[in-house]
Protein backbone atom coordinates (compact mmCIF):
# COMPACT_ATOMS: atom_id res chain seq x y z
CA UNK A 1 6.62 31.14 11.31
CA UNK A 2 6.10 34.87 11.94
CA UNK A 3 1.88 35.30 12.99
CA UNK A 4 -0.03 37.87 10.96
CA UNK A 5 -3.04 39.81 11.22
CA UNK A 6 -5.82 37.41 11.56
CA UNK A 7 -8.70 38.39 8.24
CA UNK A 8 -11.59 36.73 8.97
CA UNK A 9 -14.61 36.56 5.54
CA UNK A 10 -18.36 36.58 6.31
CA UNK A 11 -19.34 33.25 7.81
CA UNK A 12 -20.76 30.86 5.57
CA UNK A 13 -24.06 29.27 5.43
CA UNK A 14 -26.15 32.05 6.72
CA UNK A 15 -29.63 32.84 4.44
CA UNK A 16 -28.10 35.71 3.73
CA UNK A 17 -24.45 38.07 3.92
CA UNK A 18 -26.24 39.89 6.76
CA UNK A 19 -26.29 38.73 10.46
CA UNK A 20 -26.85 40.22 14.06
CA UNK A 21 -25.04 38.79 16.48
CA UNK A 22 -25.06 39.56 20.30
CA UNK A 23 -21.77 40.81 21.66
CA UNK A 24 -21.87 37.75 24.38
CA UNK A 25 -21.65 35.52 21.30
CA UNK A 26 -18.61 37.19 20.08
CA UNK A 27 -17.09 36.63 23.47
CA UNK A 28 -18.50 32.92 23.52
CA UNK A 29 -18.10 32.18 19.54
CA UNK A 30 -14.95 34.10 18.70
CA UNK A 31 -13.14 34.67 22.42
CA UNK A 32 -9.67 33.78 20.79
CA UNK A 33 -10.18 35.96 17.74
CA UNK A 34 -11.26 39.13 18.77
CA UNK A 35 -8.92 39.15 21.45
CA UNK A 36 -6.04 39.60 19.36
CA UNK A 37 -5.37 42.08 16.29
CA UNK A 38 -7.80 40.90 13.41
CA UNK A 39 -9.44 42.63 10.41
CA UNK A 40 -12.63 41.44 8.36
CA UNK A 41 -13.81 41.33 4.83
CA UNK A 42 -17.14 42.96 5.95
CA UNK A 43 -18.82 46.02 7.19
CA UNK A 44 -19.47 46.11 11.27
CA UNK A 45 -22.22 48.27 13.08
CA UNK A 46 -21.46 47.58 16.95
CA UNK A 47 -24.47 49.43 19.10
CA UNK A 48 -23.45 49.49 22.46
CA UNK A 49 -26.14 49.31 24.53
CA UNK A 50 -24.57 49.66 28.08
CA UNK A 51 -20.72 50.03 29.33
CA UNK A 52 -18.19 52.02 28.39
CA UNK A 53 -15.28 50.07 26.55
CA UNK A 54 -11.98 51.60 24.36
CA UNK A 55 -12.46 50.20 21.18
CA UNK A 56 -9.07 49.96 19.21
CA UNK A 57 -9.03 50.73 15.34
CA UNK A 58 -5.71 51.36 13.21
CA UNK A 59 -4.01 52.93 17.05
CA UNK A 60 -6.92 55.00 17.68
CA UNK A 61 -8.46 53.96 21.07
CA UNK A 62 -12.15 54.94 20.62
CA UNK A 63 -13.80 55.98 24.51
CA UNK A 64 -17.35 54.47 23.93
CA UNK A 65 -20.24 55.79 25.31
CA UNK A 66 -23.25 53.91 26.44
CA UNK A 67 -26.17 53.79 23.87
CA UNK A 68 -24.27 54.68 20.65
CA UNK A 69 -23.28 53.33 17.55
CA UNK A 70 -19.80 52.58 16.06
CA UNK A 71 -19.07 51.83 12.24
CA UNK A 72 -16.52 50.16 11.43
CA UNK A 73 -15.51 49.56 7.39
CA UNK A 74 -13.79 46.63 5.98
CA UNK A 75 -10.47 46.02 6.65
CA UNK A 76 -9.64 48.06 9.84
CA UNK A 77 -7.49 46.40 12.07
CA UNK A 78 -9.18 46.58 15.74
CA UNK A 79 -9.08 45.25 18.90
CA UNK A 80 -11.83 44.40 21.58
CA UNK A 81 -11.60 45.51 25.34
CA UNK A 82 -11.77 42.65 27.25
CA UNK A 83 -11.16 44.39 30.25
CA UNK A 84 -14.34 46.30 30.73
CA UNK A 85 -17.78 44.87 30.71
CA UNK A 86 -20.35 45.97 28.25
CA UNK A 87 -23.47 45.14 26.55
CA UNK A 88 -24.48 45.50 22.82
CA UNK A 89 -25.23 43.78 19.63
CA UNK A 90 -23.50 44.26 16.29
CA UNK A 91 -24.23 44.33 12.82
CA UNK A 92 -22.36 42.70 10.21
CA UNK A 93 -22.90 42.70 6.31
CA UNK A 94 -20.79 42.64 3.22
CA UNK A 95 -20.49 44.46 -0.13
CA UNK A 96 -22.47 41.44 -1.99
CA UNK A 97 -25.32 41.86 0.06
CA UNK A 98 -25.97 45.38 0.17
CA UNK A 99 -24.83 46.72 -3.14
CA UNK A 100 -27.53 45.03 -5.72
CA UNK A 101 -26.90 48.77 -8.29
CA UNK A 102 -24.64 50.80 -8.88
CA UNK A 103 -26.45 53.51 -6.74
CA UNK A 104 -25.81 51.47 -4.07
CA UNK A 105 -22.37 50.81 -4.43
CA UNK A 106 -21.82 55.02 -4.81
CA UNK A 107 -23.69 54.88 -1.36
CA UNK A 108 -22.04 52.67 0.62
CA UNK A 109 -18.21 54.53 -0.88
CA UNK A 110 -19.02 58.01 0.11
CA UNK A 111 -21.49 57.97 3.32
CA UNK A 112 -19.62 59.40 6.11
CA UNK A 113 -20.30 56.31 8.26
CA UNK A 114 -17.71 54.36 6.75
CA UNK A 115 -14.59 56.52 4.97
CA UNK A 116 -11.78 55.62 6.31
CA UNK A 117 -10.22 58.76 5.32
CA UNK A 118 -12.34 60.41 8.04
CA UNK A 119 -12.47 59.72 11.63
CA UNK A 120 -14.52 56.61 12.60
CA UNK A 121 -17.71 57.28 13.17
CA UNK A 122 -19.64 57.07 16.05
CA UNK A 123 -23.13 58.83 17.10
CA UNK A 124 -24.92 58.82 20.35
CA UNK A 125 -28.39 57.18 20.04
CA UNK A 126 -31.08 60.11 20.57
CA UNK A 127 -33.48 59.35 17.87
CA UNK A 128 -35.09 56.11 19.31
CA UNK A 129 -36.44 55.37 15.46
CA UNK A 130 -32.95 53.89 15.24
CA UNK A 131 -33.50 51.46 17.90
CA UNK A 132 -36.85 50.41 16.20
CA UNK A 133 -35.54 50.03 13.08
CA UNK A 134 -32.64 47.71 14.76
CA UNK A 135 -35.27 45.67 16.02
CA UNK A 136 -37.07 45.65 12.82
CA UNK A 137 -34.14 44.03 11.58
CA UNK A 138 -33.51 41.25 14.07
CA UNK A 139 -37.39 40.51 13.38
CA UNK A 140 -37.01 39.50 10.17
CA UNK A 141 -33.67 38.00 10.39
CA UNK A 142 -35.70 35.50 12.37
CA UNK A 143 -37.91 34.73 9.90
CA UNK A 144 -38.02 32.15 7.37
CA UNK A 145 -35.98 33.03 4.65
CA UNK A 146 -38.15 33.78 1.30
CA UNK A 147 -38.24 35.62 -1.51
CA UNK A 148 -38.81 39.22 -0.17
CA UNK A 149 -36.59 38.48 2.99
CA UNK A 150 -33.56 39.78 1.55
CA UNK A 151 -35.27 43.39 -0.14
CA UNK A 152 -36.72 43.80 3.23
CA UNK A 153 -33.44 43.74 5.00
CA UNK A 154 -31.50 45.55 3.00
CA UNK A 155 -34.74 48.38 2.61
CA UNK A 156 -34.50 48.14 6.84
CA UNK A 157 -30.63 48.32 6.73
CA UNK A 158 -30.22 51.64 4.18
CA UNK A 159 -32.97 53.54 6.34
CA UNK A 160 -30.70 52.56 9.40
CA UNK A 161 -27.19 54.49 7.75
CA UNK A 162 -29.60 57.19 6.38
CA UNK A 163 -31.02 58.09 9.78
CA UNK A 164 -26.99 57.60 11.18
CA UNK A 165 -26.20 59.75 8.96
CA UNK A 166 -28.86 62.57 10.00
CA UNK A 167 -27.77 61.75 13.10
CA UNK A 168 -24.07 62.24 13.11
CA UNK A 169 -24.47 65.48 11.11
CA UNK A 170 -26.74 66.57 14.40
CA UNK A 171 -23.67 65.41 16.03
CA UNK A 172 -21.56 68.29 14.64
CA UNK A 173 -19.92 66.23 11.67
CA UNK A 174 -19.36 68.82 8.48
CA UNK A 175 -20.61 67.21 5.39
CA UNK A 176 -18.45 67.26 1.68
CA UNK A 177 -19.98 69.22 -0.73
CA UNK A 178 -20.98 66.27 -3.16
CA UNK A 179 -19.21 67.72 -6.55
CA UNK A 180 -16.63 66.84 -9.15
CA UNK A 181 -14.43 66.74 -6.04
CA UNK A 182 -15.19 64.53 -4.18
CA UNK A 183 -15.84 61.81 -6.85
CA UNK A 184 -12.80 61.89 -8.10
CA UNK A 185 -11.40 61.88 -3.89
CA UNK A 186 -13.44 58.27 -3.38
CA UNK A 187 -11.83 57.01 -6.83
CA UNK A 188 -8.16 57.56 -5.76
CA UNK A 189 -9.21 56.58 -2.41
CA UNK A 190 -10.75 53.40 -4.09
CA UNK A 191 -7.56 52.88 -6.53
CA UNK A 192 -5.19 53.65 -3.73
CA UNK A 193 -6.49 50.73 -1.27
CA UNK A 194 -6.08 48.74 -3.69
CA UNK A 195 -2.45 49.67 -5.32
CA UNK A 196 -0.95 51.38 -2.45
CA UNK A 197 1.87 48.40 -1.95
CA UNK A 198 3.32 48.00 -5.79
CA UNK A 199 2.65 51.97 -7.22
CA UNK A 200 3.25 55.20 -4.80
CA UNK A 201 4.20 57.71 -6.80
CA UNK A 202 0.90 60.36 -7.64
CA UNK A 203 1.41 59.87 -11.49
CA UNK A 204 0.00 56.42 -11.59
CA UNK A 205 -3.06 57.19 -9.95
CA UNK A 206 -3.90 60.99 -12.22
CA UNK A 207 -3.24 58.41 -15.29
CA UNK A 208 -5.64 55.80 -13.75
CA UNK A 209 -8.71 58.41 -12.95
CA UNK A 210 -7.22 59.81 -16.85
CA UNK A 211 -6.56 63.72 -14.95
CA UNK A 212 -3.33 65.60 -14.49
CA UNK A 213 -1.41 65.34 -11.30
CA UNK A 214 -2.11 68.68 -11.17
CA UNK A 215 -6.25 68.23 -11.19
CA UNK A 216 -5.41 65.42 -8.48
CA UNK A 217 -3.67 67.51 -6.19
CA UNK A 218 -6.84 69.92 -6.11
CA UNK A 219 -8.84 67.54 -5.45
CA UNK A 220 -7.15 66.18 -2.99
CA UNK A 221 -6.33 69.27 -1.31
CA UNK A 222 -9.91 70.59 -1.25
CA UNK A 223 -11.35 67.20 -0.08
CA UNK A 224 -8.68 66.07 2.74
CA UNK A 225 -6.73 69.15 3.05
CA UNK A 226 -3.69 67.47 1.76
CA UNK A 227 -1.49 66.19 -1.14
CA UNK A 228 -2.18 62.87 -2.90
CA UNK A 229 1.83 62.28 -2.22
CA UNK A 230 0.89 62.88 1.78
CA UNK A 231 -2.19 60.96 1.02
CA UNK A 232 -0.22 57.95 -0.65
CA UNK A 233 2.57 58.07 2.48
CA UNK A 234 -0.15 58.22 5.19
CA UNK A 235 -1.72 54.56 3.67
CA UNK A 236 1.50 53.17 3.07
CA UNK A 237 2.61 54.32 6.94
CA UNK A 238 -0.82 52.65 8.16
CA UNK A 239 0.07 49.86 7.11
CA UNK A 240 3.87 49.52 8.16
CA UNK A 241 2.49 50.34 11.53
CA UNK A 242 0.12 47.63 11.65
CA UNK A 243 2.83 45.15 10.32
CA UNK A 244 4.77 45.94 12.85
CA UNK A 245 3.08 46.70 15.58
CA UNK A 246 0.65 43.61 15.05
CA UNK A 247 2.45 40.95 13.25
CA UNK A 248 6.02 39.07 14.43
CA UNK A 249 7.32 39.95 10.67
CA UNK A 250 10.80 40.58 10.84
CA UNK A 251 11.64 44.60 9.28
CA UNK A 252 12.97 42.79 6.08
CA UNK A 253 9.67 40.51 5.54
CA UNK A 254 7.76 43.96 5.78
CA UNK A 255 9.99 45.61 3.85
CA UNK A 256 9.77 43.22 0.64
CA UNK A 257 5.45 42.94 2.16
CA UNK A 258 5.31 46.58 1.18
CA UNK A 259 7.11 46.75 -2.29
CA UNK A 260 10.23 48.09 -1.12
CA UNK A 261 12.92 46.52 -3.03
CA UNK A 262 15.45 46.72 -0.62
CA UNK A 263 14.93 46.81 3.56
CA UNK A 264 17.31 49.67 3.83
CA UNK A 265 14.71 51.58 1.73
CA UNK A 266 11.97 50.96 3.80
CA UNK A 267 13.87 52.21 7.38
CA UNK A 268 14.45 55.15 5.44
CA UNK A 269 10.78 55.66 4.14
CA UNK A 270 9.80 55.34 7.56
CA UNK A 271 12.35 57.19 9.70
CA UNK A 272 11.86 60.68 7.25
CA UNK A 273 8.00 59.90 8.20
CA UNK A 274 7.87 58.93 11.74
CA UNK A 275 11.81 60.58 12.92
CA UNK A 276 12.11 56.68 14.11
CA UNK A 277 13.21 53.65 13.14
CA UNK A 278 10.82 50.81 12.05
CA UNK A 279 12.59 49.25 15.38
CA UNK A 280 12.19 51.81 17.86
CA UNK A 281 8.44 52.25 16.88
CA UNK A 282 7.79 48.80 17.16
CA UNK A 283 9.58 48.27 20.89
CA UNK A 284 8.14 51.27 22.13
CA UNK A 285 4.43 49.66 21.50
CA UNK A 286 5.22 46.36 22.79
């Protein structure tokens, strides 16, 4: 049987969908899993408190420096170093827990922490009212749950990305202008994730948002600085590259994975993308 990507869903039985967990316990609690390929359901902070590992997400290797945060949003596909030693603690929370309004849910979709139409983000520590409120955090994780336990985290856990975010601007990161824009760029980003594999043509997703292909393309264009068609293609490429750099699939099982009806169609797709075959791609990474 061909082995996939490992997708792991926030551990059960915790007080609540939030938890901080000590990088030494991912090592001890999860060695086999996060030394292979894997993606989770949830949203990851990793602070790296000393060391300097190369963190993998989606083929980017990530040079960490000591002190500094990483954010990592749901689904990424990354890989630990287990060759280099380092120190840290990570973060780990889902969509359930954090978004309790709608407010909250616009929040988490367009901070620049975790877009995955952006770079990933990471910000050195300077501002050491990050570290307190970190440890704020762990305090009350510690504490018997009760009935303000879970507003107090999540209170603790917003002021945490809202100082990131100060931080990373500091950092030389150029903010979106928050307009028309770039709410309809996180709703095809939103609709795309999610219908990427059965619709890739542009007029499905202008009919979804109810705009022309036309309005779309602006958008797009102003936002990323490219076309929802070269939008649509890069998603569609991540994930052929994951499939087959990451999975034993066979080029016909992604193929028919990916909506293409026939595997012929697919080496084509990918060739006029990449100027390789689906083949060559994958022996040249392992």
């Amino acid at each position: 049987m061909a082995e996939k990507i490992q997708k792991y869903d926030f551990k059960e039985g915790l007080p609540q969908e939030f938890e901080i967990i000590d990088f030494n316990l991912f090592f001890t609690d999860f060695s086999k899993e996060i030394k292979k390929p894997h993606r989770v359901e949830f949203y990851q902070i990793f602070w790296f408190q000393e060391g300097s590992p190369t963190h993998m997400v989606d083929f980017k290797p990530i040079k960490i420096n000591p002190n500094s945060l990483l954010f990592i949003n749901k689904n990424s596909v990354q890989l630990f170093d287990t060759e280099t030693t380092f120190k840290g603690k990570a973060i780990l929370f889902t969509d359930n827990f954090f978004c309790k309004t709608k407010l909250d849910t616009r929040f988490l979709k367009s901070t620049i922490l975790f877009n995955d139409l952006l770079s990933v983000a990471q910000i050195n520590i300077s501002d050491s009212i990050i570290e307190t409120i970190f440890k704020q955090l762990e305090t009350e994780t510690e504490n018997i749950k009760d009935e303000y336990q879970a507003d107090i985290i999540r209170n603790d856990l917003r002021n945490l990305l809202l100082h990131s975010e100060r931080e990373r601007k500091k950092q030389g990161f150029v903010e979106f202008v928050k307009d028309t824009n770039l709410e309809f760029a996180l709703i095809f980003k939103d609709l795309l994730e999610y219908n990427f594999i059965q619709h890739k043509n542009v007029g499905f997703y202008a009919n979804k948002m109810n705009i022309s292909t036309k309005r779309l393309n602006q958008t797009t264009l102003r936002i990323f600085g490219k076309s929802p068609k070269n939008i649509i293609d890069d998603r569609v490429l991540l994930e052929c590259k994951r499939l087959l750099i990451y999975t034993s699939d066979s080029v016909k099982e992604i193929a028919y994975s990916l909506g293409f009806e026939e595997p012929t169609n697919f080496i084509k797709y990918f060739k006029k993308h990449t100027g390789e075959t689906p083949n060559s791609f994958s022996e040249q990474y392992n």
